[in-house]
N, C-alpha and C. Protein backbone atom coordinates (compact mmCIF):
# COMPACT_ATOMS: atom_id res chain seq x y z
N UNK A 1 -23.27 26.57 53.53
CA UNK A 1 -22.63 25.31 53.18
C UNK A 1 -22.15 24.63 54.46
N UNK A 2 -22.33 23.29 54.66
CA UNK A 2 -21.92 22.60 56.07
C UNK A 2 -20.47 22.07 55.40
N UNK A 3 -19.77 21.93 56.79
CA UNK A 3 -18.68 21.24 56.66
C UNK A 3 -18.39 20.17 55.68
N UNK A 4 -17.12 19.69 55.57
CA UNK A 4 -16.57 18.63 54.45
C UNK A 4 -17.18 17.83 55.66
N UNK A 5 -17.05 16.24 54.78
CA UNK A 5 -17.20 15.29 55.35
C UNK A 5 -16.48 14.73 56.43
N UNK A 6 -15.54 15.10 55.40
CA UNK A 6 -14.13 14.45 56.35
C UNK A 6 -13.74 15.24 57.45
N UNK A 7 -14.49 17.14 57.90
CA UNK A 7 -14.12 17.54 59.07
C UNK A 7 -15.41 16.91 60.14
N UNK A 8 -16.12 16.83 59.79
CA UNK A 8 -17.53 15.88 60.59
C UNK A 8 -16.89 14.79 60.94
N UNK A 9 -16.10 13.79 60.40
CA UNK A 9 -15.76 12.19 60.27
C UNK A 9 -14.51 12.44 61.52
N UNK A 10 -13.44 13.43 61.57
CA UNK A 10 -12.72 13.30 62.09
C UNK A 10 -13.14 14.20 63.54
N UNK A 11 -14.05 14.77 63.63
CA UNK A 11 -14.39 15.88 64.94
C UNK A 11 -14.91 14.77 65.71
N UNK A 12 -16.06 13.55 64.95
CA UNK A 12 -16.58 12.40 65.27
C UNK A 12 -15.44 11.68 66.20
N UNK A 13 -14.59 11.08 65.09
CA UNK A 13 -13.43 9.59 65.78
C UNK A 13 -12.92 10.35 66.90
N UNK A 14 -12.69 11.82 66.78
CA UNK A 14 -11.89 12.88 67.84
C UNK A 14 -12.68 12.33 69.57
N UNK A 15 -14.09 12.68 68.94
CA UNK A 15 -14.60 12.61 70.87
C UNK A 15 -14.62 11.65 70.72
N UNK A 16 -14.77 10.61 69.98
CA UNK A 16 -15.26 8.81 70.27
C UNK A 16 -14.11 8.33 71.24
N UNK A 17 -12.34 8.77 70.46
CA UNK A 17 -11.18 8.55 70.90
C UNK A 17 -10.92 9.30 72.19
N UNK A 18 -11.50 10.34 72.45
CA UNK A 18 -11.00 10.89 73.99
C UNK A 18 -12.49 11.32 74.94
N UNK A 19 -11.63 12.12 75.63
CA UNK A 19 -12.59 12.08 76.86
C UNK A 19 -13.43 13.52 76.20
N UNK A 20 -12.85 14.51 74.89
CA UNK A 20 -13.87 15.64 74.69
C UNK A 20 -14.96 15.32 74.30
N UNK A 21 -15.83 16.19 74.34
CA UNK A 21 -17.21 16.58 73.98
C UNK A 21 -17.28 16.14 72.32
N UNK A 22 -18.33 16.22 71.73
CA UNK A 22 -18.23 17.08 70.78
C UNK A 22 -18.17 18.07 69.87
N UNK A 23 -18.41 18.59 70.94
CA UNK A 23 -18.66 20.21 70.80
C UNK A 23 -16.61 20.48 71.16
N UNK A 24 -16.21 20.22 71.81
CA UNK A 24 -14.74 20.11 72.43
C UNK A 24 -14.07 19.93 70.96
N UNK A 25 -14.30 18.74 70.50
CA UNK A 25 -13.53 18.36 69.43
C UNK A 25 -13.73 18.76 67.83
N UNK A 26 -14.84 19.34 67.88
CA UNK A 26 -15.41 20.42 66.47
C UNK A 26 -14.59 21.50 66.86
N UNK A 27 -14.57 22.06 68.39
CA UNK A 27 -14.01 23.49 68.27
C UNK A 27 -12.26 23.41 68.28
N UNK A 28 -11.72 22.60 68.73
CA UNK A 28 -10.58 22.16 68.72
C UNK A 28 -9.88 22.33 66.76
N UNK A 29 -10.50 20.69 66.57
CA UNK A 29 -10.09 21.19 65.28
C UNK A 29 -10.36 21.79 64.44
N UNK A 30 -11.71 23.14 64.32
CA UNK A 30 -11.73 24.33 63.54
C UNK A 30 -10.29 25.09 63.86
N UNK A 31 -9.86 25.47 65.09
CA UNK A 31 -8.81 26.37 65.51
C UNK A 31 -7.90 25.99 64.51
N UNK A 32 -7.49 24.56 64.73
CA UNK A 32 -6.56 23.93 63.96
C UNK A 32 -6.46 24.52 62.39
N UNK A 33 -7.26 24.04 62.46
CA UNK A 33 -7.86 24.16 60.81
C UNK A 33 -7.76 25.82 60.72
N UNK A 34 -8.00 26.73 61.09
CA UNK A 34 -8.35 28.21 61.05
C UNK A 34 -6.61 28.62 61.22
N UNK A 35 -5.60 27.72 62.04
CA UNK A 35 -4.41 28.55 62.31
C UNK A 35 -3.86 27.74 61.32
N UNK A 36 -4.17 27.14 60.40
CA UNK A 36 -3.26 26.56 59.07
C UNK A 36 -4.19 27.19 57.95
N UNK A 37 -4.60 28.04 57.99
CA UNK A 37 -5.53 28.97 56.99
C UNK A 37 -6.51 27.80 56.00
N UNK A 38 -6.82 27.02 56.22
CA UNK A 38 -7.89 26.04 55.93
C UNK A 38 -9.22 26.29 56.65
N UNK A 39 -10.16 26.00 55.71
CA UNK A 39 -11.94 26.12 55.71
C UNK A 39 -12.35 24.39 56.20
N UNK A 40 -12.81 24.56 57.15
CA UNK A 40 -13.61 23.00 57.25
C UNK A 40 -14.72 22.81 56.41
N UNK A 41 -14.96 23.46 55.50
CA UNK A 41 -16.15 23.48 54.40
C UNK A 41 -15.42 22.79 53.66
N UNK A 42 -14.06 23.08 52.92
CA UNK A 42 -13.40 23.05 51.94
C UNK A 42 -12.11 21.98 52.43
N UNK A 43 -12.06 21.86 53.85
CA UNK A 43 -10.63 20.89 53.41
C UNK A 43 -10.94 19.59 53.09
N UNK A 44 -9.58 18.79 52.71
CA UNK A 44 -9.81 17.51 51.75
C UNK A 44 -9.23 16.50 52.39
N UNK A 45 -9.09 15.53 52.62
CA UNK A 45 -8.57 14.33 53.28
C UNK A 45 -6.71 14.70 53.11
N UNK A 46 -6.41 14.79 52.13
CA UNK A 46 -4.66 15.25 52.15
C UNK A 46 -4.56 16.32 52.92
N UNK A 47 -5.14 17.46 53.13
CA UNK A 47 -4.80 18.27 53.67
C UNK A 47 -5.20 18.27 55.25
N UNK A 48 -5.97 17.37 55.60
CA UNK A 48 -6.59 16.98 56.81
C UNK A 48 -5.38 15.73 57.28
N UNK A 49 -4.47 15.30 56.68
CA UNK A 49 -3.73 14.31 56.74
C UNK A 49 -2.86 15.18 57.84
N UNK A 50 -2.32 16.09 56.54
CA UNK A 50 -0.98 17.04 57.13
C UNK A 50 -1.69 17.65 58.50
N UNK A 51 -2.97 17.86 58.97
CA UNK A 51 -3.14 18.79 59.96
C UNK A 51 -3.05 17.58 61.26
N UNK A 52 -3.69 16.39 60.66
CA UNK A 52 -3.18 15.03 61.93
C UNK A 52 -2.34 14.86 62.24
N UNK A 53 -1.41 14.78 61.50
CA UNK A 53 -0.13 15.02 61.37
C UNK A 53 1.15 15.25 61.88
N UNK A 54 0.81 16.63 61.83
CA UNK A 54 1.56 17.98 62.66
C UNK A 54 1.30 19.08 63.16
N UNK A 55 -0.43 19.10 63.14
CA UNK A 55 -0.92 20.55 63.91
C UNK A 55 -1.57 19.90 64.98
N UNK A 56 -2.22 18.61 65.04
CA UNK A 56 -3.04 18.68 65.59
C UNK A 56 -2.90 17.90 67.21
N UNK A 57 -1.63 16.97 67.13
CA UNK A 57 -1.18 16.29 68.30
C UNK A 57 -0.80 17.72 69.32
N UNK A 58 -0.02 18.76 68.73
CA UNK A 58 0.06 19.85 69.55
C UNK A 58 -1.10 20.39 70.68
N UNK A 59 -2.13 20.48 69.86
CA UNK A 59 -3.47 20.97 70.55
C UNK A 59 -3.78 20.66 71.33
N UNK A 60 -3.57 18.98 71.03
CA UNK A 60 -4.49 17.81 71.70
C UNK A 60 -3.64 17.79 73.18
N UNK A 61 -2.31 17.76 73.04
CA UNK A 61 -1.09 17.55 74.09
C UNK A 61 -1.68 19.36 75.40
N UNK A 62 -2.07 20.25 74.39
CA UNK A 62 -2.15 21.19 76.10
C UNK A 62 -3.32 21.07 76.36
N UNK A 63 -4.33 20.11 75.64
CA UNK A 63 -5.68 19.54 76.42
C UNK A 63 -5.61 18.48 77.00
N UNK A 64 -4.34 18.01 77.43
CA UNK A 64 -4.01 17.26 78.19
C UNK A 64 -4.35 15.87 77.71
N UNK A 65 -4.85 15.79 76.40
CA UNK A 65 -4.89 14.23 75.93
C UNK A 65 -4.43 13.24 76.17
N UNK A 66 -4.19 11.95 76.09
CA UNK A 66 -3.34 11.28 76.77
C UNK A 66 -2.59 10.77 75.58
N UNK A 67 -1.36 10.93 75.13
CA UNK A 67 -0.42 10.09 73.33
C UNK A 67 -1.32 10.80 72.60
N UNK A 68 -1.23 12.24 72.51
CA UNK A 68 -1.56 12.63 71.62
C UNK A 68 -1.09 12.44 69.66
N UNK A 69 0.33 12.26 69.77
CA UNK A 69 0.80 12.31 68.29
C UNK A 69 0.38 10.38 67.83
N UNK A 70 -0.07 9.19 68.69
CA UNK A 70 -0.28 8.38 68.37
C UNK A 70 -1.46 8.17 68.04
N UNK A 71 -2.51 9.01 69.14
CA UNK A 71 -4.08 8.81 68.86
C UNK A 71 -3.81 9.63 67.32
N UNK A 72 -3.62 10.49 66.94
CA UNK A 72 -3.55 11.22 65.80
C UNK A 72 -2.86 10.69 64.39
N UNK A 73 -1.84 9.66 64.88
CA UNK A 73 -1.40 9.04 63.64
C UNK A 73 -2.16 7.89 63.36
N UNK A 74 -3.38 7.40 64.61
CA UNK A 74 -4.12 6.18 64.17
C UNK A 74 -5.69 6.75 63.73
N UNK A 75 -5.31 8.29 63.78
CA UNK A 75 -6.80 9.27 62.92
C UNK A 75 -6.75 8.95 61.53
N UNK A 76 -5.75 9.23 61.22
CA UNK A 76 -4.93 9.57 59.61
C UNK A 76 -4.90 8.23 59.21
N UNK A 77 -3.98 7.19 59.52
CA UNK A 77 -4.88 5.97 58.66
C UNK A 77 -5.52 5.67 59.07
N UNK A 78 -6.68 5.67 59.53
CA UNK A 78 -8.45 5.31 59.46
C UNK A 78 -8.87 6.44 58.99
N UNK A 79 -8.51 7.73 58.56
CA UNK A 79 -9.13 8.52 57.69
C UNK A 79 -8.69 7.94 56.21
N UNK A 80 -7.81 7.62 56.04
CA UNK A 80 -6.98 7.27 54.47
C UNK A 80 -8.01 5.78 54.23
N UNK A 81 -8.81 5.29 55.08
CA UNK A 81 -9.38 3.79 54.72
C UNK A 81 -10.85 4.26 54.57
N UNK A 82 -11.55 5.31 55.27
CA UNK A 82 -12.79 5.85 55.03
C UNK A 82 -13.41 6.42 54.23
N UNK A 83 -14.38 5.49 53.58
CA UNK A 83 -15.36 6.32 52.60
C UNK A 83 -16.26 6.98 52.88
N UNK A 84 -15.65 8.46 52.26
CA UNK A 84 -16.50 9.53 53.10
C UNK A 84 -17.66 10.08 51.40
N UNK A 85 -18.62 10.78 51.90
CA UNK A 85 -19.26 11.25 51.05
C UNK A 85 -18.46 13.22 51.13
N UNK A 86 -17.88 13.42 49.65
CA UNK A 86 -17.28 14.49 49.23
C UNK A 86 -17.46 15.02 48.41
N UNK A 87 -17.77 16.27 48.51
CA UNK A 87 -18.24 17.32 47.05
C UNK A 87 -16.91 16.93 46.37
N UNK A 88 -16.93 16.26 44.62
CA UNK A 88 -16.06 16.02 43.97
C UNK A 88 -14.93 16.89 43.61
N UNK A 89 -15.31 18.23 43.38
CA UNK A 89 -14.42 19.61 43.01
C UNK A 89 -14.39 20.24 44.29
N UNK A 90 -13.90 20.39 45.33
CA UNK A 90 -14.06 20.64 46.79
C UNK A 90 -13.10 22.36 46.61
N UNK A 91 -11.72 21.86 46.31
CA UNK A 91 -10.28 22.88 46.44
C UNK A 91 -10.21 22.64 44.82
N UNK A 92 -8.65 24.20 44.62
CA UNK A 92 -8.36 23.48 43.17
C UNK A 92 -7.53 22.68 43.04
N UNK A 93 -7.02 22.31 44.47
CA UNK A 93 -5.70 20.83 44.11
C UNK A 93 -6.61 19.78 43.23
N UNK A 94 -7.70 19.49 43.99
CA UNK A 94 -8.74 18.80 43.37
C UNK A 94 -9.08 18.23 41.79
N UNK A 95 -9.55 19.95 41.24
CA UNK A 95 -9.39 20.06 40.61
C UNK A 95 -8.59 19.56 38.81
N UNK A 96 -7.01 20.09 39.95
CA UNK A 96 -6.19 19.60 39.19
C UNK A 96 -5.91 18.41 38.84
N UNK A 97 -5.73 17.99 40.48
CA UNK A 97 -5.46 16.47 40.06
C UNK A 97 -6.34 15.67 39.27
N UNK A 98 -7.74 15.95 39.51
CA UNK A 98 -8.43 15.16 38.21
C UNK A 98 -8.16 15.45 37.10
N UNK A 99 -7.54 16.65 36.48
CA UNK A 99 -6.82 16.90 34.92
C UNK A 99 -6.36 15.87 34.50
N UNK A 100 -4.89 15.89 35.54
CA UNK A 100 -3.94 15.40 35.38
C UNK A 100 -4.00 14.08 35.05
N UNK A 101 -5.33 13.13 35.42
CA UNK A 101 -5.04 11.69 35.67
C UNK A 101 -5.45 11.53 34.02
């Protein structure tokens, strides 16, 4: 199974926005993603929110990024405006929340 969309979409804006690779910025935020016990197969735009957030300006800051927590808060809304192509049942938050509505 390949990655969610949305970890492709954001590994993407990642090198577009700095000086990494892409290879730099896939491996970057797997770590991320791997030390908040999240699957880049499986994570979902909310939960990719929280990792822009607050995991990921950290990372970016001892790779010497330059405003890391700003490049990262202008990830998150342009991820919240992007139509990404997403397996519909991805997680069971998912799931749920489609019950619920």
């Amino acid at each position: 199974m390949k990655e969610s969309a949305i970890f492709g979409w954001v590994c993407q804006a990642l090198s577009n926005c700095t000086a990494l690779s892409e290879n730099e910025a896939r491996g970057t935020v797997r770590l991320v993603l791997k030390d908040a016990g999240l699957d880049p197969k499986l994570v979902n735009r909310k939960q990719m929110s929280v990792v822009l957030t607050r995991l990921l300006p950290g990372a970016l800051g001892r790779l010497k990024v330059q405003e890391p927590k700003e490049l990262c808060v202008n990830l998150e809304i342009e991820l919240q405006a992007a139509e990404l192509d997403s397996p519909m049942l991805t997680v069971p938050e998912d799931v749920f929340g489609r019950l619920a509505r």
